[in-house]
PDB file of N, CA and C in Angstrom:
ATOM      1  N   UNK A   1     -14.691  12.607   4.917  1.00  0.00           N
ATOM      2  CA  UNK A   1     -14.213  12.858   3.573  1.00  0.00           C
ATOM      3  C   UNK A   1     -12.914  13.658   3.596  1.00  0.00           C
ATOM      4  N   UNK A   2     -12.649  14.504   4.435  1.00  0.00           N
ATOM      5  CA  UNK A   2     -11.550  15.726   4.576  1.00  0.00           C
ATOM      6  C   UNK A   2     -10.367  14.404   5.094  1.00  0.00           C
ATOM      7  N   UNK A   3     -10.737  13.688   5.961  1.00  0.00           N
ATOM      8  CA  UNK A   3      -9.821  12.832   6.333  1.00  0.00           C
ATOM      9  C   UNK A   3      -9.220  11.688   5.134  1.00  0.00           C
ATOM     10  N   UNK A   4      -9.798  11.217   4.647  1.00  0.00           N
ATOM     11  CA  UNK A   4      -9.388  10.764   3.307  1.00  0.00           C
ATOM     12  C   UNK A   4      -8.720  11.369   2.292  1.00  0.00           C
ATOM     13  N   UNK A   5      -9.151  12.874   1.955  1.00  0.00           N
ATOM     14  CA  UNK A   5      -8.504  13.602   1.354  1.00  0.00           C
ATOM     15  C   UNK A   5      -6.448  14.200   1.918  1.00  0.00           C
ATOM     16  N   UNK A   6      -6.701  14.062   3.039  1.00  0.00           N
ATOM     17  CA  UNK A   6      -5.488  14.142   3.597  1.00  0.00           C
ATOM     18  C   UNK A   6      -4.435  13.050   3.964  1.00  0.00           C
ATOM     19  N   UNK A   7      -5.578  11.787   4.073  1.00  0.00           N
ATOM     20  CA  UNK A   7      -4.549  10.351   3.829  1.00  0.00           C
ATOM     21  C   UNK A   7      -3.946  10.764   2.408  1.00  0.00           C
ATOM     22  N   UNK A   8      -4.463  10.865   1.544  1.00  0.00           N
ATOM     23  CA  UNK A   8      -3.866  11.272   0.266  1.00  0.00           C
ATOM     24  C   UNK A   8      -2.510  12.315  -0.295  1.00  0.00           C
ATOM     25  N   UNK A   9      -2.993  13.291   0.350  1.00  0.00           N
ATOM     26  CA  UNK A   9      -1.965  14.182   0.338  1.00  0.00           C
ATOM     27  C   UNK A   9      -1.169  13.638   1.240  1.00  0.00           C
ATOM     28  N   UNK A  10      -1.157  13.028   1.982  1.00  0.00           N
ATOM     29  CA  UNK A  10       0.160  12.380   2.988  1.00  0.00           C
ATOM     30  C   UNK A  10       0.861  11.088   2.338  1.00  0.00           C
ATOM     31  N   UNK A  11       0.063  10.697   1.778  1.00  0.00           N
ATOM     32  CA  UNK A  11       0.622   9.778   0.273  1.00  0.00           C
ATOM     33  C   UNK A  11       1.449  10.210  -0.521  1.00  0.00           C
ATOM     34  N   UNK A  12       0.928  11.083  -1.138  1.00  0.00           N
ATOM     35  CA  UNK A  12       1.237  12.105  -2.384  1.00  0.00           C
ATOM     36  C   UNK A  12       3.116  12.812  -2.454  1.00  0.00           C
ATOM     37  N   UNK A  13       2.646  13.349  -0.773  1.00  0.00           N
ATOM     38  CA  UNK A  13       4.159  13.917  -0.247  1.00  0.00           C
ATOM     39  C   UNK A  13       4.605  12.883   0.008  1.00  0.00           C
ATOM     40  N   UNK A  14       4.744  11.713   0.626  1.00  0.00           N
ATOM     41  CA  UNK A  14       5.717  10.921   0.360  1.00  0.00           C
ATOM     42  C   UNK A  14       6.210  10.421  -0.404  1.00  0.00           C
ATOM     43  N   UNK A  15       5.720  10.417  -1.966  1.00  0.00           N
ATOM     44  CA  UNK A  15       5.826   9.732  -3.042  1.00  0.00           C
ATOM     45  C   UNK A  15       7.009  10.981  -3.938  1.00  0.00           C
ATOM     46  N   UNK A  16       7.322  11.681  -3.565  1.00  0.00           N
ATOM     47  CA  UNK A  16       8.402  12.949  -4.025  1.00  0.00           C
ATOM     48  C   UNK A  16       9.552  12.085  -3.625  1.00  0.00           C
ATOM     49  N   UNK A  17      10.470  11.835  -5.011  1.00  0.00           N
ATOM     50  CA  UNK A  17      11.381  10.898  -4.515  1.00  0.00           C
ATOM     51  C   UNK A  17      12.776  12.205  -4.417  1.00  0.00           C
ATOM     52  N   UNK A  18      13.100  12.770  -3.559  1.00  0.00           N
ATOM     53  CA  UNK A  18      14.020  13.849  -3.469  1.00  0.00           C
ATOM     54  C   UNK A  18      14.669  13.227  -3.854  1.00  0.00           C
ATOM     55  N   UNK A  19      15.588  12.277  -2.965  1.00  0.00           N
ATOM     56  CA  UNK A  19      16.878  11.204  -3.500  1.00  0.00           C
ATOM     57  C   UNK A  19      17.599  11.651  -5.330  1.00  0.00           C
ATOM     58  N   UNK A  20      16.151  11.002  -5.804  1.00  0.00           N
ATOM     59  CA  UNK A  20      16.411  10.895  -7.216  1.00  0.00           C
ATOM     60  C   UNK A  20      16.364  12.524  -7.646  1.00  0.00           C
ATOM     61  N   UNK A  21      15.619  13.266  -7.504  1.00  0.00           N
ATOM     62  CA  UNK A  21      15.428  14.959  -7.777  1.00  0.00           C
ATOM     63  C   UNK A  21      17.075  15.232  -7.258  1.00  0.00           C
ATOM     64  N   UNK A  22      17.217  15.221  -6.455  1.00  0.00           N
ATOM     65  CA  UNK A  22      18.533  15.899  -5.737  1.00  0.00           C
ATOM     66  C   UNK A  22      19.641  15.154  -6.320  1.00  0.00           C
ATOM     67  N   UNK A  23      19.829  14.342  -6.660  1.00  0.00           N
ATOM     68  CA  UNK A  23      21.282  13.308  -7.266  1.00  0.00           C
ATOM     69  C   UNK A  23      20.937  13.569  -8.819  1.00  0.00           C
ATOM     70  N   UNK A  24      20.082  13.932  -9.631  1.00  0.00           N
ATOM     71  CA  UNK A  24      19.723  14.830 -11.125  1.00  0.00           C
ATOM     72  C   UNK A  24      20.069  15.891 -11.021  1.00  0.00           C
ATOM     73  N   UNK A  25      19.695  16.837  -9.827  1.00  0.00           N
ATOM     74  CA  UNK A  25      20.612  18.003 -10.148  1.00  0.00           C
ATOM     75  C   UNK A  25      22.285  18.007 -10.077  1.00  0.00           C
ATOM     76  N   UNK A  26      22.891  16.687  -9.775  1.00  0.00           N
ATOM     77  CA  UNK A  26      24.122  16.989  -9.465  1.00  0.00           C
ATOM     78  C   UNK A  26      24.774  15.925 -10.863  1.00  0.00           C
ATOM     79  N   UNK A  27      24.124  15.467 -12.004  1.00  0.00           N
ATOM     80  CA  UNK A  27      24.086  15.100 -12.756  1.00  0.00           C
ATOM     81  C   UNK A  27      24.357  13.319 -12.523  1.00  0.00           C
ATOM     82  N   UNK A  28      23.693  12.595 -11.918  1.00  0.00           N
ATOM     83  CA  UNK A  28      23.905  11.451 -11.375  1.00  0.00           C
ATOM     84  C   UNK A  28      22.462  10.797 -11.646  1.00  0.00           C
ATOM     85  N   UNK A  29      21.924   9.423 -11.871  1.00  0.00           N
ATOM     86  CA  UNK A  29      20.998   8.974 -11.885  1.00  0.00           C
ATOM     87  C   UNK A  29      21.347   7.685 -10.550  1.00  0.00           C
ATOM     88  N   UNK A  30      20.876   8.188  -9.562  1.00  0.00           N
ATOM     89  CA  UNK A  30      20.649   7.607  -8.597  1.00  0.00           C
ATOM     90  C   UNK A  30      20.125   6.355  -8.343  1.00  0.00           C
ATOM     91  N   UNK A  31      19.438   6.071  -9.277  1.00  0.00           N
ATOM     92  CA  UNK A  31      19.072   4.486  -9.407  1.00  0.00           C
ATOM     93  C   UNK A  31      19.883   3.610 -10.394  1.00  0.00           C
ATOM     94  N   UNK A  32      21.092   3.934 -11.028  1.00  0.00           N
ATOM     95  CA  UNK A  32      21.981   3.393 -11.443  1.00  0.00           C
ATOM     96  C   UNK A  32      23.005   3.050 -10.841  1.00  0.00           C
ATOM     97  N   UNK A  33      23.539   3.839  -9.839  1.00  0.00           N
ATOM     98  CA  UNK A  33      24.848   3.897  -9.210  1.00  0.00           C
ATOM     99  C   UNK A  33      24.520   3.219  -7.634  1.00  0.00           C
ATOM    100  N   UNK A  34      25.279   2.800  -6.601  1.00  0.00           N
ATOM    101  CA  UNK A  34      25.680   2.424  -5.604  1.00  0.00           C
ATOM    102  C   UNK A  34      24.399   1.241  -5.093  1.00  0.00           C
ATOM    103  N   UNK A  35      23.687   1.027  -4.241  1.00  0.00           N
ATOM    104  CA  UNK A  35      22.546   0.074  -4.045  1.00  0.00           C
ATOM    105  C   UNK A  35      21.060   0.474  -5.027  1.00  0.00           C
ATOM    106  N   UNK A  36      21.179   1.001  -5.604  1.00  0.00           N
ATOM    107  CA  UNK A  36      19.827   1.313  -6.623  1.00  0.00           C
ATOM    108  C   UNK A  36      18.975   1.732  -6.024  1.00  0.00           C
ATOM    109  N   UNK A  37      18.886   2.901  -4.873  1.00  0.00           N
ATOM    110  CA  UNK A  37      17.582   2.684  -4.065  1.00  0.00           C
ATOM    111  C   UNK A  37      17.631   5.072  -4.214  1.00  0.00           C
ATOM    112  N   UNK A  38      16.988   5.506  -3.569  1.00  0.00           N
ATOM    113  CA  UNK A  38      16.620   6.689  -3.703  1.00  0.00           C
ATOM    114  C   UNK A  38      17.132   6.927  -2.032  1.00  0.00           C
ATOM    115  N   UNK A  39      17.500   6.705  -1.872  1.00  0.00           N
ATOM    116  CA  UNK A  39      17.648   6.422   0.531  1.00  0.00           C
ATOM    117  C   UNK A  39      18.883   7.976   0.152  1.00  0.00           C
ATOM    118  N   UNK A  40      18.704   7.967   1.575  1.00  0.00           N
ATOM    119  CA  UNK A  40      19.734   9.393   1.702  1.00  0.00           C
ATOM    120  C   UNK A  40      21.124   8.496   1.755  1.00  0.00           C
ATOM    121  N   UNK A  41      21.287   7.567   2.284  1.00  0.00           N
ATOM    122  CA  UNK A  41      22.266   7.050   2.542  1.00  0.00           C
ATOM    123  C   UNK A  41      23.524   6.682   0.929  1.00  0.00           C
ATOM    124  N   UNK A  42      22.228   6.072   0.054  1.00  0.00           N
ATOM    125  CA  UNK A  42      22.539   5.982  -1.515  1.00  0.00           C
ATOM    126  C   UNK A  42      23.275   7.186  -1.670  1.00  0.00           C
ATOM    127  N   UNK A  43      22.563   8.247  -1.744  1.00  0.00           N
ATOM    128  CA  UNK A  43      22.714   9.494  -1.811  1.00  0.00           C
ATOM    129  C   UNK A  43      23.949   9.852  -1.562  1.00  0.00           C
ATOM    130  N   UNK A  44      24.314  10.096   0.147  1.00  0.00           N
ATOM    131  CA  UNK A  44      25.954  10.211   0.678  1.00  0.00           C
ATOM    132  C   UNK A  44      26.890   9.537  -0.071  1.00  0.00           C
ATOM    133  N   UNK A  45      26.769   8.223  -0.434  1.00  0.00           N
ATOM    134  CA  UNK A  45      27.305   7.508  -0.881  1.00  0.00           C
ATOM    135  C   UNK A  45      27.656   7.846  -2.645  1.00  0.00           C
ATOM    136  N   UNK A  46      26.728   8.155  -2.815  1.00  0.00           N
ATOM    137  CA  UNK A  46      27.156   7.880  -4.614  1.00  0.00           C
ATOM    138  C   UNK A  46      27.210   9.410  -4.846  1.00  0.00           C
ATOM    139  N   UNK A  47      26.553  10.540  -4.093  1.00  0.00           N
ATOM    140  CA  UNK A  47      27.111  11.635  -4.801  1.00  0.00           C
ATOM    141  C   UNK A  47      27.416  12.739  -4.126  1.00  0.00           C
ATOM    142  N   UNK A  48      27.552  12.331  -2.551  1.00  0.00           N
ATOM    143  CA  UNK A  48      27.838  13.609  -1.620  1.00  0.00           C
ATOM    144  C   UNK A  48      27.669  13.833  -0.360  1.00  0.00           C
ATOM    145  N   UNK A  49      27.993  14.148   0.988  1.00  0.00           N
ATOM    146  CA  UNK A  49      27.444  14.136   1.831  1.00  0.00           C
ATOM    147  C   UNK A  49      26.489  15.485   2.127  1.00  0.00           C
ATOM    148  N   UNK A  50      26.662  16.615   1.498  1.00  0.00           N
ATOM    149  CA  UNK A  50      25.557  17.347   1.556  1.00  0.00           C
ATOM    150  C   UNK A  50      24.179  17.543   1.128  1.00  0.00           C
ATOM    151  N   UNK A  51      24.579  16.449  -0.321  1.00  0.00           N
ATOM    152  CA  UNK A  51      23.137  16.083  -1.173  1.00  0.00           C
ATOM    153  C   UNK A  51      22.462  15.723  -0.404  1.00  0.00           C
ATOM    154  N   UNK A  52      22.723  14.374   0.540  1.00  0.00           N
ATOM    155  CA  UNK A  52      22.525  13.166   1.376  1.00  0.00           C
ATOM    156  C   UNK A  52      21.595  13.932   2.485  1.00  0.00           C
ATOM    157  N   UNK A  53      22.225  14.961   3.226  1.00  0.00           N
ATOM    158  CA  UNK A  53      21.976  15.111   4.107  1.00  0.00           C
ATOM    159  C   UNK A  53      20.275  16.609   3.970  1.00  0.00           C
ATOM    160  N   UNK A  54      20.993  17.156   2.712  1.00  0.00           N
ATOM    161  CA  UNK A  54      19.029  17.767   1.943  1.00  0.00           C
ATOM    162  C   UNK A  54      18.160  17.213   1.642  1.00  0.00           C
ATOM    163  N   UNK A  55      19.050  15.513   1.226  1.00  0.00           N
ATOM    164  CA  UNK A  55      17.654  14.464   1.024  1.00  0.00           C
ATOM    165  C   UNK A  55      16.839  14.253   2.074  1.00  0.00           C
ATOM    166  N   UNK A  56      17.693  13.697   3.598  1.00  0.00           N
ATOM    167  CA  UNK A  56      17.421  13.634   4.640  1.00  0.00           C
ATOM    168  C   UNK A  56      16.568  14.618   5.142  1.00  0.00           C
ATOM    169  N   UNK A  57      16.759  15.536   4.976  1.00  0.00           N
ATOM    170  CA  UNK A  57      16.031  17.023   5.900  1.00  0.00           C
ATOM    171  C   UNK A  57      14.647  16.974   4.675  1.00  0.00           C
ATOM    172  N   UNK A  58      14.577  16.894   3.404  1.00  0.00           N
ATOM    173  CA  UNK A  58      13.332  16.859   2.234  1.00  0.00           C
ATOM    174  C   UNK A  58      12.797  15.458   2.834  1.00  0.00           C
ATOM    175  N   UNK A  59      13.311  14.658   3.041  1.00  0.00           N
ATOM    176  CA  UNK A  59      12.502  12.892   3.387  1.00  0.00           C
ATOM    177  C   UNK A  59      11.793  12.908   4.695  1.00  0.00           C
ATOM    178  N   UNK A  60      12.267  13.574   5.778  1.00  0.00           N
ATOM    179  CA  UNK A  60      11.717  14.147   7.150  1.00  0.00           C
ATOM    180  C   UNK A  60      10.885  15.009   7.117  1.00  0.00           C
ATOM    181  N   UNK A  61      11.144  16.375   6.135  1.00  0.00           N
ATOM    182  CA  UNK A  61      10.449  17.059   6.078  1.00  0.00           C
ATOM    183  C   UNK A  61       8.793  17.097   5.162  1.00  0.00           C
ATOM    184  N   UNK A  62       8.670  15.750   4.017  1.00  0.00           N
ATOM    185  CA  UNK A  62       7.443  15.785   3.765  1.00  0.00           C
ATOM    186  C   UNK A  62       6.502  14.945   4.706  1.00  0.00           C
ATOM    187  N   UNK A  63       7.288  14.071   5.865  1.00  0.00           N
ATOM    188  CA  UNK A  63       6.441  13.534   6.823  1.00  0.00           C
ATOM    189  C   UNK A  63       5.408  14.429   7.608  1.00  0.00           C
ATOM    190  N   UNK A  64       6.497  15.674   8.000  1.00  0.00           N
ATOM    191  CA  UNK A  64       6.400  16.385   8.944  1.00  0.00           C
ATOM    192  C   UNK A  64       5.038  17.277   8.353  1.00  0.00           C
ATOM    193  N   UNK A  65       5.453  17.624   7.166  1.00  0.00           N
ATOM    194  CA  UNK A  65       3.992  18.208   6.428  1.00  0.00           C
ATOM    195  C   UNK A  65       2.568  17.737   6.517  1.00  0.00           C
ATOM    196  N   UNK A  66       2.822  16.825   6.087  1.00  0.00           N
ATOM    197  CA  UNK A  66       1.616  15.138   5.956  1.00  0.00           C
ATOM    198  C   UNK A  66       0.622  15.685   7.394  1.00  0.00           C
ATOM    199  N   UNK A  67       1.807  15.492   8.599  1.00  0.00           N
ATOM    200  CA  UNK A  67       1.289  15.484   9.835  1.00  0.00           C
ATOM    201  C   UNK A  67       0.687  17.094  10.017  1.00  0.00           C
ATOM    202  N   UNK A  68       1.401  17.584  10.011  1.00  0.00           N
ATOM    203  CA  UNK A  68       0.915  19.150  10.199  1.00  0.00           C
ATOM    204  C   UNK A  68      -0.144  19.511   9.867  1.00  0.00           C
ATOM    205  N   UNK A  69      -0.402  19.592   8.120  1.00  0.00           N
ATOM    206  CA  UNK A  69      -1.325  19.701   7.354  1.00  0.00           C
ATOM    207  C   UNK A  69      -2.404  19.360   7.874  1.00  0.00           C
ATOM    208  N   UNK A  70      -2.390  18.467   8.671  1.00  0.00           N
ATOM    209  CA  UNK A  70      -3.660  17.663   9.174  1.00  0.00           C
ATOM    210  C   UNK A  70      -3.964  17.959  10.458  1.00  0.00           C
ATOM    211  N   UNK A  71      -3.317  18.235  10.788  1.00  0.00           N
ATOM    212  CA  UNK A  71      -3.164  19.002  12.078  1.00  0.00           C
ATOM    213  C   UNK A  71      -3.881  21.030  12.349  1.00  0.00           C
ATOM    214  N   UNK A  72      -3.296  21.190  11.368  1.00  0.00           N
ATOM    215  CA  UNK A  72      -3.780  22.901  10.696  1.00  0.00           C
ATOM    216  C   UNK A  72      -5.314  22.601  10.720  1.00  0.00           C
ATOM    217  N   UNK A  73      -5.746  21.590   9.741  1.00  0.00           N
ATOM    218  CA  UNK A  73      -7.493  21.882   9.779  1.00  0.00           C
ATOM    219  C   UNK A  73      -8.185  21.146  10.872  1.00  0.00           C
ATOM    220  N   UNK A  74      -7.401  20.790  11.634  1.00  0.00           N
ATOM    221  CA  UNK A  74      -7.901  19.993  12.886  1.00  0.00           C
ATOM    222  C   UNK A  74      -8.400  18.593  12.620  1.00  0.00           C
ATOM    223  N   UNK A  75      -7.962  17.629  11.980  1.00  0.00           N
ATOM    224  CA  UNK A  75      -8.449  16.171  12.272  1.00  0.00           C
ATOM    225  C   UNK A  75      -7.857  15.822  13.608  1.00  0.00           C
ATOM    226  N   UNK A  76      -8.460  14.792  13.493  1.00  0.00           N
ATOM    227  CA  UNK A  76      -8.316  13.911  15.066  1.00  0.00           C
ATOM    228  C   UNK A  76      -6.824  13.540  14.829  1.00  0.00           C
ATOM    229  N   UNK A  77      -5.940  13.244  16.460  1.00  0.00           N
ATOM    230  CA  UNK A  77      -4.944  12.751  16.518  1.00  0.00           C
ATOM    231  C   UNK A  77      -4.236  11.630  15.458  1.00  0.00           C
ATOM    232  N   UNK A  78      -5.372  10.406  15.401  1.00  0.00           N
ATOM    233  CA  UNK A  78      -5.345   9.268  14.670  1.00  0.00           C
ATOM    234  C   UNK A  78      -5.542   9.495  13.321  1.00  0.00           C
ATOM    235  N   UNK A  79      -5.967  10.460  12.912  1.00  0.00           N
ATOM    236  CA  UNK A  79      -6.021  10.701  11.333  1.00  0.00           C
ATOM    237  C   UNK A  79      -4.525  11.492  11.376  1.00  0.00           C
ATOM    238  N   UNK A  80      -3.968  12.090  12.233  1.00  0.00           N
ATOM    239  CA  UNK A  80      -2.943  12.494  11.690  1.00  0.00           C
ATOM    240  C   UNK A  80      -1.517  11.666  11.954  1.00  0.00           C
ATOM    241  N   UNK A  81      -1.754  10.515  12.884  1.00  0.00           N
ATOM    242  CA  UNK A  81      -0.618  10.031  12.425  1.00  0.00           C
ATOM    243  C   UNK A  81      -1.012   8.872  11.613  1.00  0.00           C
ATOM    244  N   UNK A  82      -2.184   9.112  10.784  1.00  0.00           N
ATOM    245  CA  UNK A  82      -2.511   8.035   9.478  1.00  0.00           C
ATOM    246  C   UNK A  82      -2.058   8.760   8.656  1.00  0.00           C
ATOM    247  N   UNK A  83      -1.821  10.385   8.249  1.00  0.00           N
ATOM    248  CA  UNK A  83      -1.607  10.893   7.366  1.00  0.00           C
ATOM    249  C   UNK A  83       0.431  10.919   7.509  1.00  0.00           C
ATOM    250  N   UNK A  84       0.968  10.575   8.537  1.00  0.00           N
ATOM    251  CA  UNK A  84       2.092  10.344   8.832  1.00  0.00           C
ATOM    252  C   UNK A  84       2.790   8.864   7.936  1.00  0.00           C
ATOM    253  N   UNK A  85       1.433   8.116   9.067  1.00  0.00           N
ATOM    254  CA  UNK A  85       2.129   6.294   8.058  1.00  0.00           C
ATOM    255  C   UNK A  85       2.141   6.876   6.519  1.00  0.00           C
ATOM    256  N   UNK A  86       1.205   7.143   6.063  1.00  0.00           N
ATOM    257  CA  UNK A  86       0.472   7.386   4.198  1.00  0.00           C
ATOM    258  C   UNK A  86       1.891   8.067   3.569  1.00  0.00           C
ATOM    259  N   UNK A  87       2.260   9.346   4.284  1.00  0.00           N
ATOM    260  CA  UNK A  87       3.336   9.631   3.691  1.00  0.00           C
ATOM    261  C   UNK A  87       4.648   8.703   3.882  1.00  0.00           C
ATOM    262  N   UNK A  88       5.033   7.946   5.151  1.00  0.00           N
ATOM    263  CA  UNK A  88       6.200   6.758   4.309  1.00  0.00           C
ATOM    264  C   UNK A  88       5.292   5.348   3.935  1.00  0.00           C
ATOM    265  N   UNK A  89       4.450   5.052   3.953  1.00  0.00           N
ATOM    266  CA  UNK A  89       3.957   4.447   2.260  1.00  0.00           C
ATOM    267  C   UNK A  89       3.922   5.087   1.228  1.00  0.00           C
ATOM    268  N   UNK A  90       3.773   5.819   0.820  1.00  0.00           N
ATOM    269  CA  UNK A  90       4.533   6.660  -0.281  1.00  0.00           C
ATOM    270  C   UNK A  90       5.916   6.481  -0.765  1.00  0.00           C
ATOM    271  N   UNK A  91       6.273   7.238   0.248  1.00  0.00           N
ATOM    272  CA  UNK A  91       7.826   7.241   0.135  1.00  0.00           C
ATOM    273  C   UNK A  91       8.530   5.643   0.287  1.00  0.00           C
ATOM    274  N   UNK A  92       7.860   4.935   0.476  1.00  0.00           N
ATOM    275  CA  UNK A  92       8.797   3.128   0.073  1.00  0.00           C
ATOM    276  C   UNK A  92       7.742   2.395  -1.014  1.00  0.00           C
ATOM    277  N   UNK A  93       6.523   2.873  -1.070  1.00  0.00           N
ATOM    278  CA  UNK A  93       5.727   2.317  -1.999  1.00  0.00           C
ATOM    279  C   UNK A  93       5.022   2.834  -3.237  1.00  0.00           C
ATOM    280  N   UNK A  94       5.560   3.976  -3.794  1.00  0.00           N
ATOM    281  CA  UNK A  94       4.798   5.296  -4.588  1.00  0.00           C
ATOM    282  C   UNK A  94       4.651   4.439  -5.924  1.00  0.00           C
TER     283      UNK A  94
END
């Protein structure tokens, strides 16, 4: 059950679309402008290379959580890099 609960939260964090959060604070709607997508790359592109590159370090960094998290209460290896995949299904499928 704990393992399910953490596929979830590894879902959950991937589904935080920084991209779009981070290109709103710089007054830009990110899914209007350059390929329509939330990617860091969009990002560099349509509103900055430093935005781009916080998206990058926020898009890495809720993987890295996913995994950890799961890691902290001790699931098995394989639940934690299920809670790894879950968070980029999220993050391309939220």
């Amino acid at each position: 059950m704990k393992a399910v609960l953490f596929l979830l939260i590894g879902y959950l964090l991937g589904s935080i679309p920084f991209g779009y959060i981070i290109s709103k604070l710089f007054g830009k709607n990110i899914l209007g402008v350059g390929w329509k997508k939330t990617s860091c790359s969009n990002v560099v592109k349509s509103v900055g290379f430093a935005p781009g590159v916080v998206t990058l370090l926020l898009d890495f960094g809720k993987g890295f959580l996913a995994v950890w998290l799961a890691q902290i209460v001790g699931l098995s290896v394989i639940v934690q890099m299920l809670c790894g995949v879950a968070a980029v299904i999220g993050h391309n499928w939220s």
